[in-house]
PDB file of N, CA and C in Angstrom:
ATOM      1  N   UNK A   1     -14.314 -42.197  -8.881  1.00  0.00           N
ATOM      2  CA  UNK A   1     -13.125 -41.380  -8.697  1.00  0.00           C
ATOM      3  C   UNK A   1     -12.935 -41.061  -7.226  1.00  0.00           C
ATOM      4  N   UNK A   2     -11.670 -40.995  -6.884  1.00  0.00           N
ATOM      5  CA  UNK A   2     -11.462 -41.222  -5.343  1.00  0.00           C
ATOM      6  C   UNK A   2     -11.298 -39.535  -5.240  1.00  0.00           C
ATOM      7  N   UNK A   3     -11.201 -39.098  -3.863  1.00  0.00           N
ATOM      8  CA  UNK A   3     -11.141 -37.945  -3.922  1.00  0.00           C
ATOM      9  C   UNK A   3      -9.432 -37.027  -3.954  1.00  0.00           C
ATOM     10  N   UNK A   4      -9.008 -36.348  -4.378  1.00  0.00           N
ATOM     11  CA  UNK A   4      -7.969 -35.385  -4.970  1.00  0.00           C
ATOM     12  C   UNK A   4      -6.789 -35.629  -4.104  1.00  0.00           C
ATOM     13  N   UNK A   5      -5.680 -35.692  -3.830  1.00  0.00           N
ATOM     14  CA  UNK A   5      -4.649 -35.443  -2.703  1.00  0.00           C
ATOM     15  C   UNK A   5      -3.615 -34.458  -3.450  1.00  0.00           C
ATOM     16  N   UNK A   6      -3.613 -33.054  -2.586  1.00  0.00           N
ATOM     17  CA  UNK A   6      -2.734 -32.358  -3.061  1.00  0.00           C
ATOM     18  C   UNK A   6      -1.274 -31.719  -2.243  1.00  0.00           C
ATOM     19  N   UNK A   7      -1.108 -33.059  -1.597  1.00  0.00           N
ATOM     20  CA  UNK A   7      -0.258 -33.605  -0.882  1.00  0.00           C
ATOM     21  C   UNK A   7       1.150 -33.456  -1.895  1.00  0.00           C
ATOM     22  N   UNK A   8       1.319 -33.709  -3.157  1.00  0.00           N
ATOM     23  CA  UNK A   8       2.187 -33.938  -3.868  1.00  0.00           C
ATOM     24  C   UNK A   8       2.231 -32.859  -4.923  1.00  0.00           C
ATOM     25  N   UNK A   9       1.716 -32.011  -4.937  1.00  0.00           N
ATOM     26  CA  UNK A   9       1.421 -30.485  -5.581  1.00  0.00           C
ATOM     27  C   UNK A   9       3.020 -29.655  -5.631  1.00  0.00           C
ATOM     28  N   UNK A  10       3.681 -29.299  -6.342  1.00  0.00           N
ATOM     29  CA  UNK A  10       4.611 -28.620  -6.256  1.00  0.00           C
ATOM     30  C   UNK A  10       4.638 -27.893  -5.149  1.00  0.00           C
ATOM     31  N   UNK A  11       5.770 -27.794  -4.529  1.00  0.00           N
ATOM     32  CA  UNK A  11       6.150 -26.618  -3.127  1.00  0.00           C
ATOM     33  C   UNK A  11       4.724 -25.224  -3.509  1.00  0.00           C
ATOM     34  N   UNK A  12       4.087 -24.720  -2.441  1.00  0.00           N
ATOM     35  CA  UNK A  12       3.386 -23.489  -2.810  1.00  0.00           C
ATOM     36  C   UNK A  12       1.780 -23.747  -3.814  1.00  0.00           C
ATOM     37  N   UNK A  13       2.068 -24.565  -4.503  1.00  0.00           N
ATOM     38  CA  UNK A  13       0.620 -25.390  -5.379  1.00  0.00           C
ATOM     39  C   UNK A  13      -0.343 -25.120  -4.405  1.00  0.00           C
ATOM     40  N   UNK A  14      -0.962 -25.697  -3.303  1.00  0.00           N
ATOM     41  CA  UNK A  14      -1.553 -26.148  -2.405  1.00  0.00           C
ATOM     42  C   UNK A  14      -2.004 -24.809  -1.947  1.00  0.00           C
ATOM     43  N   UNK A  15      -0.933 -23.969  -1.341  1.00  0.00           N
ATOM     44  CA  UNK A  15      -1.127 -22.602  -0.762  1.00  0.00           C
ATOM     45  C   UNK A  15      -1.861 -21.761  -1.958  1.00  0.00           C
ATOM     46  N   UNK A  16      -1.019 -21.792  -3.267  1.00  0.00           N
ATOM     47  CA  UNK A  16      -2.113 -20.933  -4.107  1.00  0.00           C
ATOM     48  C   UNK A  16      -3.246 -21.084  -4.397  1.00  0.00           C
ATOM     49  N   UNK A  17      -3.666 -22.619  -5.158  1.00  0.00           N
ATOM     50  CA  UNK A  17      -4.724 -22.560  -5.425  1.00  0.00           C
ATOM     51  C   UNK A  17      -5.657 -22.286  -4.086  1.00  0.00           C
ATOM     52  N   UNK A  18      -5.420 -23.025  -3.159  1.00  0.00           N
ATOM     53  CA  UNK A  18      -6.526 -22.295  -1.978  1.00  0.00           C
ATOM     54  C   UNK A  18      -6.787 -21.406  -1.226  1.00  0.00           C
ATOM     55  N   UNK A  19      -5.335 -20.781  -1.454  1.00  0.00           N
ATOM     56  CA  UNK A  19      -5.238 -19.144  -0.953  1.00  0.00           C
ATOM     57  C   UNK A  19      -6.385 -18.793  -2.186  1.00  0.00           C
ATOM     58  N   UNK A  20      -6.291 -18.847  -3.379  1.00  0.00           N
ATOM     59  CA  UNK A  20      -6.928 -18.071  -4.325  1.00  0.00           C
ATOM     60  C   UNK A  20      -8.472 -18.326  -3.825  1.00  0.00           C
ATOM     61  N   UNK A  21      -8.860 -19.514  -3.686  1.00  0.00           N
ATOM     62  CA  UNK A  21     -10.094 -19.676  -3.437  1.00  0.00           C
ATOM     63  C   UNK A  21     -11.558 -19.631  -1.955  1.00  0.00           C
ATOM     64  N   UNK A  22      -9.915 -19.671  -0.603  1.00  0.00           N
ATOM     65  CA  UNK A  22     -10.510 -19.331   0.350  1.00  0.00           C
ATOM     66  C   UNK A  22     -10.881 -18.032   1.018  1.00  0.00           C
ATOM     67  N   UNK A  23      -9.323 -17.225   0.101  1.00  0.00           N
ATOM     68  CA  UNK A  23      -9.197 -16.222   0.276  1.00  0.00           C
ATOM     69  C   UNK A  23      -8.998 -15.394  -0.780  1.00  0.00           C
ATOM     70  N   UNK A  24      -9.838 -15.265  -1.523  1.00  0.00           N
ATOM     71  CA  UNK A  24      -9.361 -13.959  -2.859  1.00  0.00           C
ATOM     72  C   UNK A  24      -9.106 -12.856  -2.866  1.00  0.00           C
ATOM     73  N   UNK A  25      -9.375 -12.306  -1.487  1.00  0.00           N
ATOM     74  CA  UNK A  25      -9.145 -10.538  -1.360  1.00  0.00           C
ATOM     75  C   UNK A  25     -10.181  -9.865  -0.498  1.00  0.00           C
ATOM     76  N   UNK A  26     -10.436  -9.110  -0.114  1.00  0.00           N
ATOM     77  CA  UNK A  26     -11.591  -8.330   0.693  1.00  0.00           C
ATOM     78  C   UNK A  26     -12.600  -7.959  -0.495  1.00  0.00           C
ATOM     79  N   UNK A  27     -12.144  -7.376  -1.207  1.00  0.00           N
ATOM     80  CA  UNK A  27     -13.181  -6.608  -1.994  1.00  0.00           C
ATOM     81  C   UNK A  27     -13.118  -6.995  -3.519  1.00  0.00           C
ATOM     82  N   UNK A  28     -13.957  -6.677  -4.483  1.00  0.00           N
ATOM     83  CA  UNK A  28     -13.872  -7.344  -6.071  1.00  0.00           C
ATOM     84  C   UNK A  28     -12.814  -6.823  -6.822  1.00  0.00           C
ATOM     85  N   UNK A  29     -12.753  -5.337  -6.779  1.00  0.00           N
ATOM     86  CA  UNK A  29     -12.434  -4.265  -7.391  1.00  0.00           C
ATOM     87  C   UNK A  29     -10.737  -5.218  -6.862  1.00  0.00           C
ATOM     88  N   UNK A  30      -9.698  -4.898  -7.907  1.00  0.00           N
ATOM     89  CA  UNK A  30      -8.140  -4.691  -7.494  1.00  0.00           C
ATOM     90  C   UNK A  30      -7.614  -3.178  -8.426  1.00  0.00           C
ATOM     91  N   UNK A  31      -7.474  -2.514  -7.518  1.00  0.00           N
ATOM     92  CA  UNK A  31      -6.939  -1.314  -8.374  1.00  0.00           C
ATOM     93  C   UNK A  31      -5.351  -0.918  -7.978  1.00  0.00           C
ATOM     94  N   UNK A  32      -4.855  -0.138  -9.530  1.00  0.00           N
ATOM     95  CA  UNK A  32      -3.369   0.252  -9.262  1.00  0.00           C
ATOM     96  C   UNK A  32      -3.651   2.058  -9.059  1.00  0.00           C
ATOM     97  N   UNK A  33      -3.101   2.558  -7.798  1.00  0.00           N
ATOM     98  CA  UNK A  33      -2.843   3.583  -7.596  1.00  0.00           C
ATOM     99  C   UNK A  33      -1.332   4.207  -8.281  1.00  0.00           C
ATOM    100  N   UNK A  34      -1.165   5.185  -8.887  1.00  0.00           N
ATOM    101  CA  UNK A  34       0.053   5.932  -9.178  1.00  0.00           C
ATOM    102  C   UNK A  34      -0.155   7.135  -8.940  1.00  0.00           C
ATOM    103  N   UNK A  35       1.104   8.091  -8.282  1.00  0.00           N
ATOM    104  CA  UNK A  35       1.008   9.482  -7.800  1.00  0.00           C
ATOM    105  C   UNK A  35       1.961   9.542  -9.148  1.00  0.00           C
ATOM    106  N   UNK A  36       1.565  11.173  -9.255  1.00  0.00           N
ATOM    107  CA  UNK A  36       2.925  11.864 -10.417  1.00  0.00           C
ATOM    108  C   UNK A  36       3.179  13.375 -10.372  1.00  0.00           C
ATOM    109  N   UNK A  37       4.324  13.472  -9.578  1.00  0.00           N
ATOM    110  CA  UNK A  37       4.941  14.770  -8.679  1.00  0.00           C
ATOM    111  C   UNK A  37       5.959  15.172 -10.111  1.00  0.00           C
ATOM    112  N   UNK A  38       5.771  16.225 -10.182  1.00  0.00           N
ATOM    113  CA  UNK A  38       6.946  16.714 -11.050  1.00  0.00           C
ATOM    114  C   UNK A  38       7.298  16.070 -12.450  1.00  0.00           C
ATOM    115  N   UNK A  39       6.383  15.357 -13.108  1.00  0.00           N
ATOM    116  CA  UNK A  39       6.145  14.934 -14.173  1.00  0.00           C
ATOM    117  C   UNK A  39       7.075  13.319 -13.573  1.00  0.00           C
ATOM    118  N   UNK A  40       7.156  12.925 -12.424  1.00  0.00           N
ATOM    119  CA  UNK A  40       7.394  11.576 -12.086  1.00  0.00           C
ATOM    120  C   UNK A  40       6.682  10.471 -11.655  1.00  0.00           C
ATOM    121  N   UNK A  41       6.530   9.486 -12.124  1.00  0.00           N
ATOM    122  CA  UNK A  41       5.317   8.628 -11.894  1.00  0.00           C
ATOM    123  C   UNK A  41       5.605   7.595 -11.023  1.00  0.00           C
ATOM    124  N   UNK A  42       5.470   7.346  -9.812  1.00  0.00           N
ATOM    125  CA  UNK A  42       5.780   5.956  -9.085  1.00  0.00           C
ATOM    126  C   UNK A  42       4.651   5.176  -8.288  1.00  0.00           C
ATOM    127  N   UNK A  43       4.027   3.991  -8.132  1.00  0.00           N
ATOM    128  CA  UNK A  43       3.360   3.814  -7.152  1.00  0.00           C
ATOM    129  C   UNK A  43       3.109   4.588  -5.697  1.00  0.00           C
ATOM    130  N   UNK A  44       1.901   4.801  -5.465  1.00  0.00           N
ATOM    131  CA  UNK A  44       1.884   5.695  -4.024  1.00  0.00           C
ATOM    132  C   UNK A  44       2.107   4.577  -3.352  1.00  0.00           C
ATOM    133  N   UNK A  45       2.916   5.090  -2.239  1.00  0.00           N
ATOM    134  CA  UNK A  45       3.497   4.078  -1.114  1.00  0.00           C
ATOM    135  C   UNK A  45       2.450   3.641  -0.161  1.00  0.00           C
ATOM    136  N   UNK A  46       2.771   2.572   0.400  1.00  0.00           N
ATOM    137  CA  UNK A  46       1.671   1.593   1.201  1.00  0.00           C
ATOM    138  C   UNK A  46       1.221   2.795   2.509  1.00  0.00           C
ATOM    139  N   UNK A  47       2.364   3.370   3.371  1.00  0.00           N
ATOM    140  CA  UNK A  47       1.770   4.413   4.424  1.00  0.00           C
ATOM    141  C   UNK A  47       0.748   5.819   3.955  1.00  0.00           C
ATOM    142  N   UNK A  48       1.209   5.796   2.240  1.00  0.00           N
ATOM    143  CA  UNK A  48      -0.186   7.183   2.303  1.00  0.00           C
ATOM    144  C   UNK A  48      -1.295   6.877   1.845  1.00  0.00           C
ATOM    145  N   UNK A  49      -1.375   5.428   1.372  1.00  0.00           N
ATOM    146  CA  UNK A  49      -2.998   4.793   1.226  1.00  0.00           C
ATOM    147  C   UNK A  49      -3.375   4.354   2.462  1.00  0.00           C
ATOM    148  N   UNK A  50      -2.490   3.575   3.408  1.00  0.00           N
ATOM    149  CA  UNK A  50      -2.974   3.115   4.320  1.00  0.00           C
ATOM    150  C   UNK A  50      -3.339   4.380   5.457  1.00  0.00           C
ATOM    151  N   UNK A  51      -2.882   5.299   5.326  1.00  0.00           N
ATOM    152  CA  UNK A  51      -3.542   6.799   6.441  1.00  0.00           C
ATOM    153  C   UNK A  51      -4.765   7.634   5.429  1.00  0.00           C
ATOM    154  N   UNK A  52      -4.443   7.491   3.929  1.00  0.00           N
ATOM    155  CA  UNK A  52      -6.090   8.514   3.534  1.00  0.00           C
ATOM    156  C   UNK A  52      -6.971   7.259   3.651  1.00  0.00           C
ATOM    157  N   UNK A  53      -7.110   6.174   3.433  1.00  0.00           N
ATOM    158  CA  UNK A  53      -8.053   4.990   3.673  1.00  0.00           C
ATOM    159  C   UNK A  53      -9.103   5.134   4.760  1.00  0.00           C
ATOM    160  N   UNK A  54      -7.887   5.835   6.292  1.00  0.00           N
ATOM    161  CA  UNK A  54      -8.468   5.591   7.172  1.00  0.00           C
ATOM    162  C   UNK A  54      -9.509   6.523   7.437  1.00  0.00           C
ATOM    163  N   UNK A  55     -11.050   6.657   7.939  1.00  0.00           N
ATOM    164  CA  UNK A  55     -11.803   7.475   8.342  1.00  0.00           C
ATOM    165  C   UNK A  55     -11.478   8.561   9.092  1.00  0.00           C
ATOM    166  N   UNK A  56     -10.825   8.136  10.010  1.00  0.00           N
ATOM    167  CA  UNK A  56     -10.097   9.427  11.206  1.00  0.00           C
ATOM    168  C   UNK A  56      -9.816  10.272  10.801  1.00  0.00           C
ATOM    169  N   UNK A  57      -8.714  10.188   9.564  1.00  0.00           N
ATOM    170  CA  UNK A  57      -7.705  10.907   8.989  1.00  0.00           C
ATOM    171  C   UNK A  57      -8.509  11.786   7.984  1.00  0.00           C
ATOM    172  N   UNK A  58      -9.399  11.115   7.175  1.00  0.00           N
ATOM    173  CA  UNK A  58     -10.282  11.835   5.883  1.00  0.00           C
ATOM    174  C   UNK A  58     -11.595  12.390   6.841  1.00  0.00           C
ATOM    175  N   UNK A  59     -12.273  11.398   7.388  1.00  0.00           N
ATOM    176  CA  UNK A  59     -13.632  11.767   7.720  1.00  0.00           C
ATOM    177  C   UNK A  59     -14.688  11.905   6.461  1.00  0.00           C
ATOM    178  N   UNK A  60     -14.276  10.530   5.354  1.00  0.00           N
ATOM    179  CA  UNK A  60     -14.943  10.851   4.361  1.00  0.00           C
ATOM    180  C   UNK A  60     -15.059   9.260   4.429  1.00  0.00           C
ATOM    181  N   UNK A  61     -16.807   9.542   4.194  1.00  0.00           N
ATOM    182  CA  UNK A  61     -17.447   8.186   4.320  1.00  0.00           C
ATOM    183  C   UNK A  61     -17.161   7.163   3.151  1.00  0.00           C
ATOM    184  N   UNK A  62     -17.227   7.632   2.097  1.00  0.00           N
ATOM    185  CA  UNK A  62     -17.451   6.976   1.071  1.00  0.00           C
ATOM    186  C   UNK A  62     -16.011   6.243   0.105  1.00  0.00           C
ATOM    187  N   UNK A  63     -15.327   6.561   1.130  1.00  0.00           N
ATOM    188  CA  UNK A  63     -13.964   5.429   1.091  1.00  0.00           C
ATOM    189  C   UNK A  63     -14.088   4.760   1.824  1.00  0.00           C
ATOM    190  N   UNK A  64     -15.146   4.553   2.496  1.00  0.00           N
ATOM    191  CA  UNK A  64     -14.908   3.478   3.461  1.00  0.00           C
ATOM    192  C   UNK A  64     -14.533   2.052   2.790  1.00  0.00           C
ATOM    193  N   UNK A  65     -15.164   1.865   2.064  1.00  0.00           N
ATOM    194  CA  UNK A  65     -14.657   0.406   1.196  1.00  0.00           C
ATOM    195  C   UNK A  65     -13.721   0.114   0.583  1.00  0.00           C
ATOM    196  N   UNK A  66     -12.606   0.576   1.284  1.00  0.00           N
ATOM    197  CA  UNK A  66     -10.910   0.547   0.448  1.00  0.00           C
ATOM    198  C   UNK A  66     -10.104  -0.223   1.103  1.00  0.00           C
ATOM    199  N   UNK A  67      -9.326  -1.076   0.710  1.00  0.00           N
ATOM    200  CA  UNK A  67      -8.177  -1.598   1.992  1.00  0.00           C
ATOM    201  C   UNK A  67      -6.576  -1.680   0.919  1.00  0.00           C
ATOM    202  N   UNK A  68      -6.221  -1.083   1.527  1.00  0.00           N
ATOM    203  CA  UNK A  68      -4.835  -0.530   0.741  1.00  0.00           C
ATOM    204  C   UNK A  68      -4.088  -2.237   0.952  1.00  0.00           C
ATOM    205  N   UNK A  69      -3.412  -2.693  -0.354  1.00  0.00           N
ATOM    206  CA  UNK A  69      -2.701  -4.188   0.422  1.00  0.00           C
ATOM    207  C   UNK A  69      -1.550  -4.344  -0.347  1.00  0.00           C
ATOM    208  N   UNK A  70      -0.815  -2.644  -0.495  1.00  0.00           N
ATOM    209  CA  UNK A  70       1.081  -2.466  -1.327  1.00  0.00           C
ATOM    210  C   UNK A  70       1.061  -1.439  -1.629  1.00  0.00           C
ATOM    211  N   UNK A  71       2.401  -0.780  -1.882  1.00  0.00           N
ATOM    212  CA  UNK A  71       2.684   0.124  -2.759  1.00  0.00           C
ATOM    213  C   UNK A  71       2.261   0.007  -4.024  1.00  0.00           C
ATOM    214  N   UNK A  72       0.930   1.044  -4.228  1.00  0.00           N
ATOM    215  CA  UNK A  72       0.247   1.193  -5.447  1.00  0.00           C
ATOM    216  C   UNK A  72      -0.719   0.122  -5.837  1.00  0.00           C
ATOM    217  N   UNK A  73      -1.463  -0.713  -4.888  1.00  0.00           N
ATOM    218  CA  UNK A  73      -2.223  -1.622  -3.984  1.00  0.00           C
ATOM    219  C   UNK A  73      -3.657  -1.051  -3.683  1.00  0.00           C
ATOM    220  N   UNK A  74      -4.706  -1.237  -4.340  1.00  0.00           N
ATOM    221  CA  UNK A  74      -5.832  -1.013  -3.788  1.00  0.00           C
ATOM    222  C   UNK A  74      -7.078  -1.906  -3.640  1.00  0.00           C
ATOM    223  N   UNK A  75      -7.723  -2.373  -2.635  1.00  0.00           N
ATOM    224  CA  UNK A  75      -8.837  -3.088  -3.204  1.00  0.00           C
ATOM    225  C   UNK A  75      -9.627  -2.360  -2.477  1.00  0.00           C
ATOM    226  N   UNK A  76     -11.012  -2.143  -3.474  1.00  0.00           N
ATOM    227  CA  UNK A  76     -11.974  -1.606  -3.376  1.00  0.00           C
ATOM    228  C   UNK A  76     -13.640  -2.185  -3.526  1.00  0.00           C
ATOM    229  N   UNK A  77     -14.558  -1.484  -2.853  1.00  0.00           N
ATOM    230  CA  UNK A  77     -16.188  -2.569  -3.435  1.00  0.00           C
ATOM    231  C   UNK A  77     -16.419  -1.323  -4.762  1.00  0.00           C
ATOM    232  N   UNK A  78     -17.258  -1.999  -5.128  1.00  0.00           N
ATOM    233  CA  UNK A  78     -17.767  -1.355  -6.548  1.00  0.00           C
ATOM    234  C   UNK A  78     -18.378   0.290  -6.054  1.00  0.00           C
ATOM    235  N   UNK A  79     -18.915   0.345  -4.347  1.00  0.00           N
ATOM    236  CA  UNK A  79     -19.589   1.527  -4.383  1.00  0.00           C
ATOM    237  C   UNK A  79     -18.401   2.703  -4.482  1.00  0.00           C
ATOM    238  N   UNK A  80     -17.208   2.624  -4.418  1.00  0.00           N
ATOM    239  CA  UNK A  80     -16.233   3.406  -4.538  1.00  0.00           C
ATOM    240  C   UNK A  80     -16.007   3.861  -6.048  1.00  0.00           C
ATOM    241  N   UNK A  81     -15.744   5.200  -6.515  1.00  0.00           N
ATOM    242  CA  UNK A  81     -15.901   5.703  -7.546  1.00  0.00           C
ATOM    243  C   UNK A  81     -14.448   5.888  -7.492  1.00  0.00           C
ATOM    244  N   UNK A  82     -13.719   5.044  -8.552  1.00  0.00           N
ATOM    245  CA  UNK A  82     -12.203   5.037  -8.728  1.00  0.00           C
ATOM    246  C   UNK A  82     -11.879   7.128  -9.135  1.00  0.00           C
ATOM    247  N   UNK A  83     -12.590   7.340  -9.858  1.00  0.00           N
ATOM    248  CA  UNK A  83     -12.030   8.904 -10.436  1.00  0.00           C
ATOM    249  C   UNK A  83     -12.331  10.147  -8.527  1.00  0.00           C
ATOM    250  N   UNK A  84     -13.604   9.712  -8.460  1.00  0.00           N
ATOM    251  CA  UNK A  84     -13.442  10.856  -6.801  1.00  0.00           C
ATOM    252  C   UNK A  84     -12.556  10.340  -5.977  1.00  0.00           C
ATOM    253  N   UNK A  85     -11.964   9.124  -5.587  1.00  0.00           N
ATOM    254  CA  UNK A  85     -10.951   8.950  -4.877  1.00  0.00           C
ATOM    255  C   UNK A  85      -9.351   9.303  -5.175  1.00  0.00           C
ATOM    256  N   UNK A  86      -9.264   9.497  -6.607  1.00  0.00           N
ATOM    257  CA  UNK A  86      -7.911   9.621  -7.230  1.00  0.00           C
ATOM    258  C   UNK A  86      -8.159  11.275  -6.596  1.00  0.00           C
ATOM    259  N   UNK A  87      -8.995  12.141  -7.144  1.00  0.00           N
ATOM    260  CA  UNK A  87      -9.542  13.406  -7.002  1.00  0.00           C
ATOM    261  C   UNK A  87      -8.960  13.645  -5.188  1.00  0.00           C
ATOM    262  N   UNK A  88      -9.572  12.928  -4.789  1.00  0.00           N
ATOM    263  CA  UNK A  88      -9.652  13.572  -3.370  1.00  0.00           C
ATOM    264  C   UNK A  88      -8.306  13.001  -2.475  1.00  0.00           C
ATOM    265  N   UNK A  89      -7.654  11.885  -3.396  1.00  0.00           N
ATOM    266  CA  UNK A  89      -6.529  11.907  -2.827  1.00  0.00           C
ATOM    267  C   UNK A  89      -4.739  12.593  -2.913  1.00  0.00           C
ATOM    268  N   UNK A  90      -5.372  12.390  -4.029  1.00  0.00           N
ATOM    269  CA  UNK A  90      -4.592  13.776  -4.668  1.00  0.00           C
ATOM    270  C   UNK A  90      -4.372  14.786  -4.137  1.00  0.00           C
ATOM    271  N   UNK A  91      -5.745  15.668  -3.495  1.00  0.00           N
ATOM    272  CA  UNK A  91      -5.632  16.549  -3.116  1.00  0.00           C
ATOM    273  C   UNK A  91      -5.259  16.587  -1.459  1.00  0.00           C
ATOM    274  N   UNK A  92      -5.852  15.654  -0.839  1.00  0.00           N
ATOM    275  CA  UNK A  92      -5.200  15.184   0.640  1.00  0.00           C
ATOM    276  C   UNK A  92      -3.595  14.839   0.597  1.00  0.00           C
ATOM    277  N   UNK A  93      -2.882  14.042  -0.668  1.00  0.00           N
ATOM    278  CA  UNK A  93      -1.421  14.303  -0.420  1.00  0.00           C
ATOM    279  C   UNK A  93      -0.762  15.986  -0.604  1.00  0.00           C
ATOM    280  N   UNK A  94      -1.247  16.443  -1.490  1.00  0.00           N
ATOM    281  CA  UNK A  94      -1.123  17.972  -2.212  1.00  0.00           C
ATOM    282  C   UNK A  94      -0.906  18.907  -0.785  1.00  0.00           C
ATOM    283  N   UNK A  95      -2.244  18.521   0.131  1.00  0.00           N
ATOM    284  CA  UNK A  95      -2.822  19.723   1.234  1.00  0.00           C
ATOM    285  C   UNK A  95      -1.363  19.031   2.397  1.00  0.00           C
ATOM    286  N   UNK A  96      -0.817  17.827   2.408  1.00  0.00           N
ATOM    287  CA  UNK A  96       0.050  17.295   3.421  1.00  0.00           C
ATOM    288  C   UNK A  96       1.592  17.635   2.755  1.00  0.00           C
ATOM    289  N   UNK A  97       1.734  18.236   1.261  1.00  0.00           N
ATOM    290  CA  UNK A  97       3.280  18.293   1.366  1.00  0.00           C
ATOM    291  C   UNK A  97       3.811  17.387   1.292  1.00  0.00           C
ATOM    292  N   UNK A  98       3.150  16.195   0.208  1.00  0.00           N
ATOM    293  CA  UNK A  98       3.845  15.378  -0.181  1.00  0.00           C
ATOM    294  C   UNK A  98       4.532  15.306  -1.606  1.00  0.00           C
ATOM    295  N   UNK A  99       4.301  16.530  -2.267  1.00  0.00           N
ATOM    296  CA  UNK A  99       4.734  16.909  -3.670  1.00  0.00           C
ATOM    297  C   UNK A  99       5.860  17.561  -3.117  1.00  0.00           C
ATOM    298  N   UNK A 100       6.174  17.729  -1.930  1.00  0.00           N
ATOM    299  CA  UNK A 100       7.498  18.791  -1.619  1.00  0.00           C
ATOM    300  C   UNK A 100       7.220  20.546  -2.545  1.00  0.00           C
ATOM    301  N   UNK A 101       6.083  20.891  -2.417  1.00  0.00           N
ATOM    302  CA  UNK A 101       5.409  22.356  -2.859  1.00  0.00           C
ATOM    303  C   UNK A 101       5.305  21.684  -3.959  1.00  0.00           C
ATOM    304  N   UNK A 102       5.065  20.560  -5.275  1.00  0.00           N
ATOM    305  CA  UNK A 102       4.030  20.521  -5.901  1.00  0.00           C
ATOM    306  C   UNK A 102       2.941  19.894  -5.913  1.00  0.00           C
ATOM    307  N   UNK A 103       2.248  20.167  -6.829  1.00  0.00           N
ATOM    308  CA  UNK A 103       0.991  19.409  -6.370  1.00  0.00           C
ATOM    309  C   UNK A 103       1.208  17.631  -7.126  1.00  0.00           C
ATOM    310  N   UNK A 104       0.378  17.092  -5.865  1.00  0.00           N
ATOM    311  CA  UNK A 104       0.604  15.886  -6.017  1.00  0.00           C
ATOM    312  C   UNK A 104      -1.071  15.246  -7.305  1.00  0.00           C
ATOM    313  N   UNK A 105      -0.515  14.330  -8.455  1.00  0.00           N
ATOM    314  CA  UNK A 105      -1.567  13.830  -9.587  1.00  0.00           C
ATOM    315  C   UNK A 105      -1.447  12.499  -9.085  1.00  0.00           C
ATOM    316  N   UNK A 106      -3.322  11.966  -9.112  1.00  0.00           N
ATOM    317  CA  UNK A 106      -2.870  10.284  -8.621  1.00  0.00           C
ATOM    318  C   UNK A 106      -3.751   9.467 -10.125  1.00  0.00           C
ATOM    319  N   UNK A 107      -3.828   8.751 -10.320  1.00  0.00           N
ATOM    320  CA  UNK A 107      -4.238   7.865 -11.630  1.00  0.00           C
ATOM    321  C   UNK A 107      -4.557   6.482 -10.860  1.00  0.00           C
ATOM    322  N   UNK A 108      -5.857   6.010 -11.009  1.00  0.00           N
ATOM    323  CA  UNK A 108      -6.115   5.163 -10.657  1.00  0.00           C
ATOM    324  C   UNK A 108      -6.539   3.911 -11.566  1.00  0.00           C
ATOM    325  N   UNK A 109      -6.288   3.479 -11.892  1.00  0.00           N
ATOM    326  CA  UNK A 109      -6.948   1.997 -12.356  1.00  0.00           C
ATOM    327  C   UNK A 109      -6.758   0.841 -12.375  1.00  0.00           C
ATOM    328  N   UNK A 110      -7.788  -0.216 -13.006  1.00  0.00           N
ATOM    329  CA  UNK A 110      -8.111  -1.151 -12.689  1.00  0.00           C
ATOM    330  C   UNK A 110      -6.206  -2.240 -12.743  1.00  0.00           C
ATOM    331  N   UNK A 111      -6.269  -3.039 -11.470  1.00  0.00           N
ATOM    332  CA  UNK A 111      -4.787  -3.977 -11.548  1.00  0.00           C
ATOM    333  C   UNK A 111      -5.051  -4.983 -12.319  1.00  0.00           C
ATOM    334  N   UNK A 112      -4.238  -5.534 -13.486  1.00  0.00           N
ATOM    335  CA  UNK A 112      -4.440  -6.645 -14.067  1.00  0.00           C
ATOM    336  C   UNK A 112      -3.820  -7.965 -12.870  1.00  0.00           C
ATOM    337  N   UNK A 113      -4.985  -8.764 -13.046  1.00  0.00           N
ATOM    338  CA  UNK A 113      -3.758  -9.994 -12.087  1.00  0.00           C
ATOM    339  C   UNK A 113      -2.795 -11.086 -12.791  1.00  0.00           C
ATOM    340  N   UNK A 114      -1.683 -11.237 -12.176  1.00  0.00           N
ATOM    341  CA  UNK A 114      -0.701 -11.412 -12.755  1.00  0.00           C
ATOM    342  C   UNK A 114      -0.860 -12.927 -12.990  1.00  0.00           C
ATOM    343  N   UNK A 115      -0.298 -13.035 -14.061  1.00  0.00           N
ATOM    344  CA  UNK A 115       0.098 -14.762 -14.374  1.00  0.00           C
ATOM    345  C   UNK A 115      -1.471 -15.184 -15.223  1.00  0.00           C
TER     346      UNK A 115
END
């Protein structure tokens, strides 16, 4: 058997399968973040994962293994405890006034991948 040419792969073929395989993601974990202000539920937006993520901003070590990658977008390593991060982010949007005076609820779990 000669070897593969995926030269002739549908438009994008080529890019997925080896995007999938060179590059699968930073971390194992894919999680869906949701905030819920006022009994409203929407993905938390890409700028308030991508600022509590950051160390500076929290000064809390044990997120370090998060990399926010969308609105309601999380990938995480396993040492991250999905329930203390919902917990503590929650309360970091809550303490910033992002409930507009209520308190902000976040729900975290696991992202199914699509297709």
């Amino acid at each position: 058997m000669g070897r593969q040419s995926y030269t002739n792969w549908p438009c994008g073929g080529v890019r997925e399968y080896l995007g999938d395989i060179l590059f699968p993601g930073m971390y194992a974990r894919k999680l869906k973040v949701e905030i819920i202000v006022g009994g409203e539920r929407r993905p938390c937006p890409l700028d308030w994962l991508d600022s509590f993520c950051m160390r500076n901003f929290t000064g809390a070590a044990e997120f370090d293994d998060t990399l926010p990658t969308g609105d309601g977008a999380l990938e995480a390593s396993f040492h991250v405890d999905p329930e203390r991060l919902a917990a503590a982010l929650a309360a970091w949007l809550t303490q910033r006034g992002k409930g507009n005076g209520q308190p902000v609820h976040v729900e975290i779990h696991a992202a199914l991948k699509p297709g």
